[in-house]
Protein backbone atom coordinates (compact mmCIF):
# COMPACT_ATOMS: atom_id res chain seq x y z
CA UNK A 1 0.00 0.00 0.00
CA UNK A 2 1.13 3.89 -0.85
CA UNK A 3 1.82 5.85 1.64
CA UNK A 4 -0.56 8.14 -0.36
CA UNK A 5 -3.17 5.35 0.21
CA UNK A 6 -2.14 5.14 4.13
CA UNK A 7 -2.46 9.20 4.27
CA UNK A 8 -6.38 8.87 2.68
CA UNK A 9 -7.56 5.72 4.42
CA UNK A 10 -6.27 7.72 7.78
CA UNK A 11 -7.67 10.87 6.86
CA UNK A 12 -11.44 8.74 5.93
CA UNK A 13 -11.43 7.57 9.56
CA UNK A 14 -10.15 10.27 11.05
CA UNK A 15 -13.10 11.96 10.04
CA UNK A 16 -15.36 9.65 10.57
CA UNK A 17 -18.89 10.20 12.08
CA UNK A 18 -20.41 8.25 15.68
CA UNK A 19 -22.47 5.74 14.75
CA UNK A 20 -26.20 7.05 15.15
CA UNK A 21 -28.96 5.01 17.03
CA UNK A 22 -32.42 6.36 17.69
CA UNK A 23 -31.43 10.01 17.22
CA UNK A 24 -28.92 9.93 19.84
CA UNK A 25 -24.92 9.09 19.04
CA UNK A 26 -23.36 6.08 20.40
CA UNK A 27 -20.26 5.92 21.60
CA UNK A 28 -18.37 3.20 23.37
CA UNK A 29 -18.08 3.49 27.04
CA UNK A 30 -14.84 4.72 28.28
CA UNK A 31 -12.46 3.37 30.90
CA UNK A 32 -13.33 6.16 33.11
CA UNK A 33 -17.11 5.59 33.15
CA UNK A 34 -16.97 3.94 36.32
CA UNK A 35 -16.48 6.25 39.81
CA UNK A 36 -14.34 5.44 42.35
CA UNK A 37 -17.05 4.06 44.70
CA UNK A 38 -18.16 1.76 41.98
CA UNK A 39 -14.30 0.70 41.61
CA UNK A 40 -14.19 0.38 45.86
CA UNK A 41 -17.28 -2.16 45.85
CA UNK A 42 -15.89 -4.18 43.25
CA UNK A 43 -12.29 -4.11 45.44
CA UNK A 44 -14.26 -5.53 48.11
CA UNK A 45 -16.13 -7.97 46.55
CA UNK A 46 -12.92 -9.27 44.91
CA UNK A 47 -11.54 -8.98 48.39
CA UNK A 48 -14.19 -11.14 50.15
CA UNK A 49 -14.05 -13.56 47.22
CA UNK A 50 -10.59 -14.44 47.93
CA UNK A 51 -10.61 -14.09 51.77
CA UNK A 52 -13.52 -16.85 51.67
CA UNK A 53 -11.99 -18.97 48.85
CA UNK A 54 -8.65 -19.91 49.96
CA UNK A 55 -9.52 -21.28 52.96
CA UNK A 56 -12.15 -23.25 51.27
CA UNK A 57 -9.78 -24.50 48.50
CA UNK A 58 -7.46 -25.33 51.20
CA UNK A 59 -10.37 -27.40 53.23
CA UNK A 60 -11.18 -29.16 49.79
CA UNK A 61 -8.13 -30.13 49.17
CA UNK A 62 -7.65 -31.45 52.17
CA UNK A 63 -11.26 -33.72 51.56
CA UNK A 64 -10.25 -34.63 48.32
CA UNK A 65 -6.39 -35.72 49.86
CA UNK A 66 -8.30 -37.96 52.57
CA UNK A 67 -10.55 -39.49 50.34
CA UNK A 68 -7.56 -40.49 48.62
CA UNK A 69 -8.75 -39.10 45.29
CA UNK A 70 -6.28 -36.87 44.47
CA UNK A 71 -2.60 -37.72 43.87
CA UNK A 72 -0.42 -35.34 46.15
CA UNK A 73 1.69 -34.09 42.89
CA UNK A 74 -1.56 -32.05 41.02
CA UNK A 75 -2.64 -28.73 41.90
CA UNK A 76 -4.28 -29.19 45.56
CA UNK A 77 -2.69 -26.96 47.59
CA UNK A 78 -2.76 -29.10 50.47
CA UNK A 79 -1.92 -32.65 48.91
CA UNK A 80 1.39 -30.84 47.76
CA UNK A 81 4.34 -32.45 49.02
CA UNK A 82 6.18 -28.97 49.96
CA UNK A 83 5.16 -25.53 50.74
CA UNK A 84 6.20 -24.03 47.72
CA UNK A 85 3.48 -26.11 46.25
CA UNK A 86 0.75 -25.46 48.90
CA UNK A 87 1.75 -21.34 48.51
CA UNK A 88 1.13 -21.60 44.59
CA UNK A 89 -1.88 -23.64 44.96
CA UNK A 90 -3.23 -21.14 47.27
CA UNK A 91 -1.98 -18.12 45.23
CA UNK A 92 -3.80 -19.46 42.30
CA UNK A 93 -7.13 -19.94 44.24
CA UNK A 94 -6.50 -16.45 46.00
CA UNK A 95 -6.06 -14.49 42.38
CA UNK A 96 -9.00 -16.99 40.53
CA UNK A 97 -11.41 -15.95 43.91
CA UNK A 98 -10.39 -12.11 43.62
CA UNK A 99 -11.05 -12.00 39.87
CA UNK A 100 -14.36 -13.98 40.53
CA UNK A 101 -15.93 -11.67 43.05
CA UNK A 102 -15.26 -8.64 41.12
CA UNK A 103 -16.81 -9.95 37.92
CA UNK A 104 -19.59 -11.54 39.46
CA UNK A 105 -20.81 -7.86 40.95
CA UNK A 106 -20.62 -7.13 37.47
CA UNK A 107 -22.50 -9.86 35.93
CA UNK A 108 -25.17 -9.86 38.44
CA UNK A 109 -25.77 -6.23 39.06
CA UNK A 110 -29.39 -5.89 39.98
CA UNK A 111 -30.89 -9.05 38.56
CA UNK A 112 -32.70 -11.74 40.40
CA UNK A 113 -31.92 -14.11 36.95
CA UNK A 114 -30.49 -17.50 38.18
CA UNK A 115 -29.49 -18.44 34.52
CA UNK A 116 -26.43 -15.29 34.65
CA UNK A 117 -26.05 -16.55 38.48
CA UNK A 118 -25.10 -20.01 37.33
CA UNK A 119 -23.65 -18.95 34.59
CA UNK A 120 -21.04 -17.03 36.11
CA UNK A 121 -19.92 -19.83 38.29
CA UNK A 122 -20.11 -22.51 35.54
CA UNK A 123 -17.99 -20.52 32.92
CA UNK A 124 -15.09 -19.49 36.05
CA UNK A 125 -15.08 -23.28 37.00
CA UNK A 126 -15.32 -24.60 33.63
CA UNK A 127 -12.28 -22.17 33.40
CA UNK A 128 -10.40 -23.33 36.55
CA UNK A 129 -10.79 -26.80 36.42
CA UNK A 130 -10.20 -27.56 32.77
CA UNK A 131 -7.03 -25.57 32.90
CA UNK A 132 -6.08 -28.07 35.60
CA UNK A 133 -6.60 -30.87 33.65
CA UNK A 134 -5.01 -29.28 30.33
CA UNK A 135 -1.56 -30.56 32.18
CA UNK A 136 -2.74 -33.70 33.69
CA UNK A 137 -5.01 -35.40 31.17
CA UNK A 138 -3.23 -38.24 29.43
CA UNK A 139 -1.41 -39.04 33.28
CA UNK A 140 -4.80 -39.51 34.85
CA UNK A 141 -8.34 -40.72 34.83
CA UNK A 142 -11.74 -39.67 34.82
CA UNK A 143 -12.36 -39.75 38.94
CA UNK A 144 -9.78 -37.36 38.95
CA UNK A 145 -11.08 -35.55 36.12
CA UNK A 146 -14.42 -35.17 37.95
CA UNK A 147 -12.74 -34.25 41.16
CA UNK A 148 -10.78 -31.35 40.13
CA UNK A 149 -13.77 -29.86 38.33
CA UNK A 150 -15.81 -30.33 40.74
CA UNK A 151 -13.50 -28.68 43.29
CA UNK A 152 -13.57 -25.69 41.21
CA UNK A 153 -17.54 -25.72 41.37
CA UNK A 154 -17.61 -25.84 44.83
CA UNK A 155 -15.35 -23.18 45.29
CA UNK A 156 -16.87 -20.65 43.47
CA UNK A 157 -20.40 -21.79 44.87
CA UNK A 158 -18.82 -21.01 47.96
CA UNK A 159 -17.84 -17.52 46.93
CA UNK A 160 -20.99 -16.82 45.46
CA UNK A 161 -22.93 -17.92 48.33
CA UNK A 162 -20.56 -15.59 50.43
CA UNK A 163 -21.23 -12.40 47.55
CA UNK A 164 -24.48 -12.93 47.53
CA UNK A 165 -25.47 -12.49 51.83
CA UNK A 166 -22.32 -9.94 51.76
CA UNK A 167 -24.85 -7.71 48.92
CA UNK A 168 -28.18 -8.78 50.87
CA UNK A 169 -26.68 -7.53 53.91
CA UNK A 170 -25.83 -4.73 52.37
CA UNK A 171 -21.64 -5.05 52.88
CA UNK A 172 -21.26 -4.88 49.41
CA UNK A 173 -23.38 -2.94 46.61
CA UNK A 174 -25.19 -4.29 43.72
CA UNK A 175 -22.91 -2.55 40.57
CA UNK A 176 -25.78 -0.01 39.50
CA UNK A 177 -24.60 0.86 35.69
């Protein structure tokens, strides 16, 4: 291509008019749409998210490692065989739990629908746990399939359940936009 051709395609969408719906212009929302008490609520609900899901990861691990299901060298935190593998594990749950809770305020915002509910939890742990088993599928079988996806179901059920009385009682707000 010209630079000639460069200079006129540039100038055509430089000067290019908002898209018009109903009589009023749309434009994309920017990064800055949100205000800082919007940002704050979704800091805490990311915040509870992880302060209730590591310890829950670390107490389902510790189920799944006494029912024997597990083999100590995956990705429970507690069946690790060293702490460098139990801090990870954790860290991982800790970051997956933050990001949760502050998207979860977002999906959910004032809506009593249990399909985006449900939704939210089955596309994080659909997330989680397959990732798990991206590393580990040809070295193990289906019970432990089922057991580290169903770990990350429970965990995020857990979180939600914990969102959801946190917004009812008010400790953290329903996003509004």
């Amino acid at each position: 291509m010209s630079d000639k051709e460069l200079r006129l395609k540039s100038q055509t969408v430089s000067e290019a008019q908002p898209l018009k719906l109903e009589g009023t212009a749309f434009r994309p929302p920017s990064v800055h749409s949100l205000s800082q008490a919007e940002r704050q609520e979704s800091v805490k609900a990311g915040l509870l998210g992880a302060v209730v899901g590591v310890p829950l990861i670390l107490g389902l691990s510790a189920l799944n490692g006494k029912l024997g299901v597990l083999n100590p060298d995956l990705f429970s935190p507690i069946a690790a065989t060293n702490w460098q593998q139990v801090i990870v594990g954790s860290a991982i749950a800790l970051f997956s739990c933050f990001l949760f809770g502050v998207t979860y305020r977002y999906i959910i915002r004032q809506d009593a629908n249990p399909h985006l509910r449900s939704g939210a939890i089955g596309a994080f742990a659909l997330v989680r746990g397959l990732a798990q088993l991206e590393t580990i599928w040809q070295s193990s079988s289906w019970p432990v399939w089922l057991t580290l996806l169903s770990e990350s179901f429970a965990l995020l059920m857990g979180v939600q359940i914990a969102l959801d009385w946190a917004i009812a009682q008010g400790w953290v707000k329903s996003f509004q936009g």
